[in-house]
Protein backbone atom coordinates (compact mmCIF):
# COMPACT_ATOMS: atom_id res chain seq x y z
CA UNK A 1 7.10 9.85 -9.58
CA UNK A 2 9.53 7.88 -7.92
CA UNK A 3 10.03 3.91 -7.94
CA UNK A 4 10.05 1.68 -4.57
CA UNK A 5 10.80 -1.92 -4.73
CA UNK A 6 7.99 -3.39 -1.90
CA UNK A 7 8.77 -7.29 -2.33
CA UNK A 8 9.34 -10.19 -4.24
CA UNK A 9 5.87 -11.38 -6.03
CA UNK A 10 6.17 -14.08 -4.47
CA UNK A 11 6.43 -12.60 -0.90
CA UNK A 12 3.10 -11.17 -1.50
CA UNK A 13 0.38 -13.55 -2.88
CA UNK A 14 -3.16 -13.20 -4.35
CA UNK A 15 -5.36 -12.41 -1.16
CA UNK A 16 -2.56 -10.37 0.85
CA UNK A 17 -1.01 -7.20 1.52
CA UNK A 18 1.92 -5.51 2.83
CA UNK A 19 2.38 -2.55 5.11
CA UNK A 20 5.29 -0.22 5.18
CA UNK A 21 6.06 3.42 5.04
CA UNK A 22 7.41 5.47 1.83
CA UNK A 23 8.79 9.01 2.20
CA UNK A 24 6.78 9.43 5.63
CA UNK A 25 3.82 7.64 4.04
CA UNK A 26 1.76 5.23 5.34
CA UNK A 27 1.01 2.99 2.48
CA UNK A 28 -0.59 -0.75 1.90
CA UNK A 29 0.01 -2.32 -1.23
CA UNK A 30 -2.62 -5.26 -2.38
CA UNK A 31 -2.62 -8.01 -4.10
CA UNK A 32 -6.26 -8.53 -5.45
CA UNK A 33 -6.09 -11.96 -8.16
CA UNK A 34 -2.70 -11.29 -9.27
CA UNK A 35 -3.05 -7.67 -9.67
CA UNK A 36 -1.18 -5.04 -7.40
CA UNK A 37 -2.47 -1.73 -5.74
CA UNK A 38 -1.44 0.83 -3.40
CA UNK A 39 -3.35 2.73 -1.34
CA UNK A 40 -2.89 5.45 1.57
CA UNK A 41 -3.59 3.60 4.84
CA UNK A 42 -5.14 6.59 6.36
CA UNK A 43 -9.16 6.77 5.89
CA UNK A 44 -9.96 10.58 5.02
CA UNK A 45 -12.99 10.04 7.91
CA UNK A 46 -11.14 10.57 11.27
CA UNK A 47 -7.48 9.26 10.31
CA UNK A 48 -7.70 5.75 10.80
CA UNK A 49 -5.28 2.96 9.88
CA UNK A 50 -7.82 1.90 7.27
CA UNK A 51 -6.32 -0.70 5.09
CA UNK A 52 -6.01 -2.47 8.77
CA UNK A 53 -9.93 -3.22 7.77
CA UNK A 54 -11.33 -5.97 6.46
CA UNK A 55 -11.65 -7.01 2.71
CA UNK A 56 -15.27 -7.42 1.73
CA UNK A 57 -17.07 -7.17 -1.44
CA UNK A 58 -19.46 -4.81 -3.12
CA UNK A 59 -22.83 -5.23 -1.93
CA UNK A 60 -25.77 -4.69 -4.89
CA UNK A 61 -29.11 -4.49 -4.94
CA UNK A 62 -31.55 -4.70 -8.01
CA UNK A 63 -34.94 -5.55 -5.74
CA UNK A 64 -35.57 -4.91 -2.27
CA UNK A 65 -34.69 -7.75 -0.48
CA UNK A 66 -32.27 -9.26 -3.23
CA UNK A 67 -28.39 -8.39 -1.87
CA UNK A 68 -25.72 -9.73 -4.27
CA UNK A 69 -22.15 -9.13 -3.43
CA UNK A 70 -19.65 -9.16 -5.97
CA UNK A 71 -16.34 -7.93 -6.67
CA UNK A 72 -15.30 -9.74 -3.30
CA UNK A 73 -12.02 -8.63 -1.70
CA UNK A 74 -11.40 -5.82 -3.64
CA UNK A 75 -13.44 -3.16 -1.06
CA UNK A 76 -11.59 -2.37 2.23
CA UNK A 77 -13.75 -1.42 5.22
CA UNK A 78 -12.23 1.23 7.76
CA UNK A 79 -12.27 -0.54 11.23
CA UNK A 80 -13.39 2.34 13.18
CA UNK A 81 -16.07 4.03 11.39
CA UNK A 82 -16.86 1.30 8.78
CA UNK A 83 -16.65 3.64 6.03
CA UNK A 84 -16.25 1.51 2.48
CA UNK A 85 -13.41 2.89 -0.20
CA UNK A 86 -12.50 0.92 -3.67
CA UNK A 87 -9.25 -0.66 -3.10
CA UNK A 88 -8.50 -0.44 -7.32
CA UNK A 89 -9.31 3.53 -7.16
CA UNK A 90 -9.47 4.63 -3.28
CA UNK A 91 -13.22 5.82 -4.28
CA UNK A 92 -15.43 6.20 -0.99
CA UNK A 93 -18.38 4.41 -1.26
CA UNK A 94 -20.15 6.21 1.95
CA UNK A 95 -19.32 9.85 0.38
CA UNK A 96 -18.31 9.39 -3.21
CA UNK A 97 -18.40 13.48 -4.28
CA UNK A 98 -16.71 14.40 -0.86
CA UNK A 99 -13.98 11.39 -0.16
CA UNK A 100 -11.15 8.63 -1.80
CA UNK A 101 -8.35 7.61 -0.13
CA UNK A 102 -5.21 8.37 -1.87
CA UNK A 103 -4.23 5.38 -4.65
CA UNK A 104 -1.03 4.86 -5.81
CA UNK A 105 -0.03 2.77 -9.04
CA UNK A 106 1.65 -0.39 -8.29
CA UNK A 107 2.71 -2.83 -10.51
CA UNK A 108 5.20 -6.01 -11.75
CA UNK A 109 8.77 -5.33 -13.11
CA UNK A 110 11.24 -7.95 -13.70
CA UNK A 111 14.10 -8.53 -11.51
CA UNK A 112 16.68 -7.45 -14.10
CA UNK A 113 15.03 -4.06 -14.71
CA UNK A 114 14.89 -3.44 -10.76
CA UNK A 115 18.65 -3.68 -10.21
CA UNK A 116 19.90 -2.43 -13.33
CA UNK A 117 21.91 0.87 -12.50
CA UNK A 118 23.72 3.40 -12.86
CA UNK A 119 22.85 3.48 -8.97
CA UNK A 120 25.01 6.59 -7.60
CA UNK A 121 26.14 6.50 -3.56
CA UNK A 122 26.08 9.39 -2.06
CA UNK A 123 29.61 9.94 -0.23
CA UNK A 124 30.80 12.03 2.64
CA UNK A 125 34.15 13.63 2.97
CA UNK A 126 35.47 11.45 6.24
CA UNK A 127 38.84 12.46 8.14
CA UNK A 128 40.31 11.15 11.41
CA UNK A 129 41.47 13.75 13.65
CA UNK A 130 43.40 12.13 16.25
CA UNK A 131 44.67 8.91 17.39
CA UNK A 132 42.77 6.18 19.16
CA UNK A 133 43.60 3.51 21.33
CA UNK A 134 42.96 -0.18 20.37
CA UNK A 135 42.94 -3.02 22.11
CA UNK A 136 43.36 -6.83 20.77
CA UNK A 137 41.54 -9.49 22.73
């Protein structure tokens, strides 16, 4: 599995996350009290951009008529359909044995362990073929 840098931690605090695109990918990493995922921002449903949703928690009920709601901003709602998925696993809460939304591990490294090489650049053979005009303003 392959390693992208996505940001500085501080560039992403507690409460936020960050779109971008890896390989062709869609992907929005979170940052839920200090801890980092990554999820597919696609909802399995119909295809929509679903960590675009809102963060809500995880509504329980032990009595009818009794609604707790814990684990609060760690469940991302799709905006179309409202369909629920786990942002720490990308487990569907609407169909658990039928949909999840791709997760992907994410995680902090230090700074000297990012850049530390051997980095190798790909070349290309380059020739000039003819002579060009220049002009000096």
């Amino acid at each position: 599995m392959a390693r992208h840098v996505i940001a500085a931690v501080d560039e992403l605090p507690p409460g936020t996350r960050k779109f971008l695109e890896i390989d062709g990918r869609p992907i929005a990493v979170f940052n839920i009290k200090g801890e980092y995922f990554g999820l597919m921002n696609r909802c399995p449903h119909q295809g929509a951009a679903l960590c675009e949703g809102p963060l809500i928690g995880l509504a329980q009920s032990k009595d009818p008529g009794e609604i707790e709601y814990t684990r609060l901003g760690e469940i991302i709602r799709c905006p179309w359909h409202g369909w629920e998925f786990d942002i720490r696993t990308g487990q569907s809460y609407c169909d658990p044995r039928r949909f999840r939304v791709k997760a992907y591990p994410a995680h902090v490294e230090p700074g000297a362990s990012v850049v530390k090489g051997p980095y190798v650049a790909e070349t290309i053979p380059v020739s000039v073929e003819s002579d060009y005009v220049v002009v000096e303003l």
